[in-house]
N, C-alpha and C. Protein backbone atom coordinates (compact mmCIF):
# COMPACT_ATOMS: atom_id res chain seq x y z
N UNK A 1 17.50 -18.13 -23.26
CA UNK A 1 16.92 -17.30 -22.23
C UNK A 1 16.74 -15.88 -22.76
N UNK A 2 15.38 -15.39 -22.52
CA UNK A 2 15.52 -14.17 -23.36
C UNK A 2 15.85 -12.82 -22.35
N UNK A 3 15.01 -12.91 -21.46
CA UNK A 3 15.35 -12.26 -20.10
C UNK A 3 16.83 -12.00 -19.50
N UNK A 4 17.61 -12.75 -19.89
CA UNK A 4 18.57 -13.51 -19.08
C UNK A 4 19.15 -11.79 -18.17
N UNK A 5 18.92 -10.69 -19.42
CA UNK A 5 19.95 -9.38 -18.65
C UNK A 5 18.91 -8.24 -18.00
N UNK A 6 17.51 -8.89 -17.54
CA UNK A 6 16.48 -8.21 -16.97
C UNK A 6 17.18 -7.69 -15.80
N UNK A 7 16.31 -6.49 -15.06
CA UNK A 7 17.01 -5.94 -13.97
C UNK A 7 16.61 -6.85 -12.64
N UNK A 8 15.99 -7.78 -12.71
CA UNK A 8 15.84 -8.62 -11.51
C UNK A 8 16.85 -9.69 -11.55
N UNK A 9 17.59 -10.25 -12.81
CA UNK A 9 18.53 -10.73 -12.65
C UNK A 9 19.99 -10.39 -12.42
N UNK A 10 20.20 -9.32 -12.64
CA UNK A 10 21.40 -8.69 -12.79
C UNK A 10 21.85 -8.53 -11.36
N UNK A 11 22.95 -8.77 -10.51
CA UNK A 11 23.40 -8.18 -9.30
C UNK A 11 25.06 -8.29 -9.10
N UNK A 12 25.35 -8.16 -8.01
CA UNK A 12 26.63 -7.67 -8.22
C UNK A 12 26.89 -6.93 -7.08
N UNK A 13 28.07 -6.37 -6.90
CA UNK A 13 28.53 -5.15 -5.55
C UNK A 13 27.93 -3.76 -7.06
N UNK A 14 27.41 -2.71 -6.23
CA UNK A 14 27.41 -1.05 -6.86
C UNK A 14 26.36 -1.56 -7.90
N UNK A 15 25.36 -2.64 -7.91
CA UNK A 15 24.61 -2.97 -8.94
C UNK A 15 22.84 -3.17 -8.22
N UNK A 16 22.42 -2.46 -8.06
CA UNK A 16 21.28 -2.71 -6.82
C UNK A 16 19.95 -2.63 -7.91
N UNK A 17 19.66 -3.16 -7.30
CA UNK A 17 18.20 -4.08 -8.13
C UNK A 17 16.50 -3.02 -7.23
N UNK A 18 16.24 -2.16 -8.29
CA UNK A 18 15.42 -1.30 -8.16
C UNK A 18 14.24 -2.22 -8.70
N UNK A 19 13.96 -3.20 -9.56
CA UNK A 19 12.72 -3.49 -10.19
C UNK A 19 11.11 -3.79 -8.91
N UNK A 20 11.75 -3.83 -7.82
CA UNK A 20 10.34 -4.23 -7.00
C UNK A 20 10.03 -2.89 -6.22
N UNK A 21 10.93 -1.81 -6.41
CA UNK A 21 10.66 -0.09 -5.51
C UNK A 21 9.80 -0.10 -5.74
N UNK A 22 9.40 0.18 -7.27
CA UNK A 22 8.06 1.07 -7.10
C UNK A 22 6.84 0.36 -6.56
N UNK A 23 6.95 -0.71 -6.43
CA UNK A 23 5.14 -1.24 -6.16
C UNK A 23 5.58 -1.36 -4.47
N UNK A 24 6.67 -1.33 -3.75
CA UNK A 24 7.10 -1.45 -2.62
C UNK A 24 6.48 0.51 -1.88
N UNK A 25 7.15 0.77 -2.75
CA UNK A 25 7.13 2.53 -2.65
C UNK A 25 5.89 3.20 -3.30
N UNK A 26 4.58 3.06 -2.86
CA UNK A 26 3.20 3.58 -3.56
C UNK A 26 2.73 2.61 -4.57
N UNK A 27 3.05 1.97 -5.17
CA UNK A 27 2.31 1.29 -6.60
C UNK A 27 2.90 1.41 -7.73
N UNK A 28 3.65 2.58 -7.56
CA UNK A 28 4.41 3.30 -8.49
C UNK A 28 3.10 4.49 -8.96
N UNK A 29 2.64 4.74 -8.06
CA UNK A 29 1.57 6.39 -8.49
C UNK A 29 2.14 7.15 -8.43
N UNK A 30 1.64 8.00 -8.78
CA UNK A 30 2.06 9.76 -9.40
C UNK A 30 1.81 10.17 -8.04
N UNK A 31 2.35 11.77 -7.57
CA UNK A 31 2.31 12.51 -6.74
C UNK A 31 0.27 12.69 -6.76
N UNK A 32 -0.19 13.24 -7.32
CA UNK A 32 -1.85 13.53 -7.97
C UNK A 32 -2.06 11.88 -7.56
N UNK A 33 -2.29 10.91 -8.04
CA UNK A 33 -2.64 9.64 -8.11
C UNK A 33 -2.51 9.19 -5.71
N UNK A 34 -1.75 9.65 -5.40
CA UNK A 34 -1.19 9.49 -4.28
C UNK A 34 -2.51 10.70 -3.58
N UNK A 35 -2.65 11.64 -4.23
CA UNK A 35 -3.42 12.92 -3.05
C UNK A 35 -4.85 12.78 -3.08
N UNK A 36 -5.34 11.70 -4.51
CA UNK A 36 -6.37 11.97 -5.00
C UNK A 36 -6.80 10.66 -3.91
N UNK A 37 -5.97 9.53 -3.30
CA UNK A 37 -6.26 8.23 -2.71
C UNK A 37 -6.07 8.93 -1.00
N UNK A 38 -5.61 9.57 -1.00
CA UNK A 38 -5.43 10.67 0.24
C UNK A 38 -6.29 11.21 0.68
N UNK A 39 -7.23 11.72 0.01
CA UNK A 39 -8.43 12.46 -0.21
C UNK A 39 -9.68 11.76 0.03
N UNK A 40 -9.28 10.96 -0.58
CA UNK A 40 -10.56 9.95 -0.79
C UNK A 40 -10.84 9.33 0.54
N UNK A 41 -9.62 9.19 1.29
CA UNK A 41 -9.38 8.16 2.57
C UNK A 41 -9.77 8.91 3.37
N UNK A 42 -9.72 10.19 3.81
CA UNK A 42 -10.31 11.29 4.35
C UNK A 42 -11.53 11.29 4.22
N UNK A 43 -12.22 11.35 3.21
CA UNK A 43 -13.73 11.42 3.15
C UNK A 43 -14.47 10.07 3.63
N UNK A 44 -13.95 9.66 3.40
CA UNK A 44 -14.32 8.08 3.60
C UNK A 44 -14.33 7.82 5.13
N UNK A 45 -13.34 8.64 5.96
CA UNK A 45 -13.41 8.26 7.33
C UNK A 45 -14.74 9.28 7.76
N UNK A 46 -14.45 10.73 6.90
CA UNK A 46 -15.21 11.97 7.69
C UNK A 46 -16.86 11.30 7.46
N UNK A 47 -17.13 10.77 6.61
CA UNK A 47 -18.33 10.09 6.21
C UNK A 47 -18.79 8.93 7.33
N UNK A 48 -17.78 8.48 7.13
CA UNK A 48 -18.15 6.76 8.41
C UNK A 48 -18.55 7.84 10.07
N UNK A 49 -17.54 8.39 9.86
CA UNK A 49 -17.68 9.24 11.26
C UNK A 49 -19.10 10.21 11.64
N UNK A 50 -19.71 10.72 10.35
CA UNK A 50 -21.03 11.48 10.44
C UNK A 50 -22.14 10.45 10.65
N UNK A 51 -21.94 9.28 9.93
CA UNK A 51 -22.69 8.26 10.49
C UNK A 51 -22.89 7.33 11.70
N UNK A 52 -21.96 7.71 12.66
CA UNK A 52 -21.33 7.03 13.57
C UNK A 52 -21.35 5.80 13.68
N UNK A 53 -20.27 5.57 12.66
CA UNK A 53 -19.87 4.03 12.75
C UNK A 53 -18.62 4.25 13.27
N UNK A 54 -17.99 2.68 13.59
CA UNK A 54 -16.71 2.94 14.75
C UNK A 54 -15.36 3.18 13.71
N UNK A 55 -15.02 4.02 14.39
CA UNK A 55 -13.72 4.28 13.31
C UNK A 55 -12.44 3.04 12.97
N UNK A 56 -12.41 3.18 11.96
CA UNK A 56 -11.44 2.18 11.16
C UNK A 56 -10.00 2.45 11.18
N UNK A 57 -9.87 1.73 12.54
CA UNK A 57 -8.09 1.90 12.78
C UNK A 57 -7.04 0.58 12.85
N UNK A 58 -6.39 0.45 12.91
CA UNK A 58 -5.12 -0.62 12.89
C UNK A 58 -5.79 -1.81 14.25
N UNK A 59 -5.95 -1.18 15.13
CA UNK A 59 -6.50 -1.46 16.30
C UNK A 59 -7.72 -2.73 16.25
N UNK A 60 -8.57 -1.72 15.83
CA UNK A 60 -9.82 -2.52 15.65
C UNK A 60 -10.04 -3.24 14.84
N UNK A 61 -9.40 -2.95 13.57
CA UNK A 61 -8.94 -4.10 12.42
C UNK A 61 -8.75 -5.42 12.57
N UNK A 62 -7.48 -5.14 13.74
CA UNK A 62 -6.79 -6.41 14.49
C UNK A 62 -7.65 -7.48 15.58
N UNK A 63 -8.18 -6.53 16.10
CA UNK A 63 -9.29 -7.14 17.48
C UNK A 63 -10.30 -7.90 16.36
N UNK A 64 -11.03 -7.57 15.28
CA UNK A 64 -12.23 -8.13 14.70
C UNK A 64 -11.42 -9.56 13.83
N UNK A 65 -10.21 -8.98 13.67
CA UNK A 65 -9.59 -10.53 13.04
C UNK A 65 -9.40 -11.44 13.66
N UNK A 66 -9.15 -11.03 15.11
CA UNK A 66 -8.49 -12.16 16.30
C UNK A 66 -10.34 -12.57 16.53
N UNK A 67 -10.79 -11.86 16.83
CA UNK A 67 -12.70 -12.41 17.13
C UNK A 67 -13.08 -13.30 15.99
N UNK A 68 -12.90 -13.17 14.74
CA UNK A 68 -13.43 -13.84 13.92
C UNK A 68 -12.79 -15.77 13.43
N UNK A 69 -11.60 -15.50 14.21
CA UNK A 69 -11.07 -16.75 14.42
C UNK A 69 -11.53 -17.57 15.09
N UNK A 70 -11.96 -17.38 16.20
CA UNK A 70 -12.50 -18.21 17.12
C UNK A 70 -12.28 -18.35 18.57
């Protein structure tokens, strides 16, 4: 086993298994990498919104998934 002492195997009491944080916690992006997708998400709404299309919320997300089922 070559792995055998990887940090996803290793556990224990006082031994806590960090290997899945970062993609749990952002992707593991940079602070910049995080403002620049921040930014972007902003424009992206202020844009949909000058066009008046319906805004893209949790809400309506949900309603067009439950409609598209049947």
């Amino acid at each position: 086993m070559a792995g055998a002492w990887s940090s996803t195997n290793v556990s224990g009491p006082g031994i806590r298994n960090t290997a899945g944080m970062a993609e749990s916690a952002g992707g593991g992006l940079g602070r910049d990498e995080k403002a620049s997708l921040r930014q972007a998400k902003e424009a992206e709404r202020a844009f949909r919104a000058s066009k008046g299309y319906v805004p893209d919320t949790l809400w309506n997300r949900l309603k067009a998934r439950f409609r598209k089922r049947g």
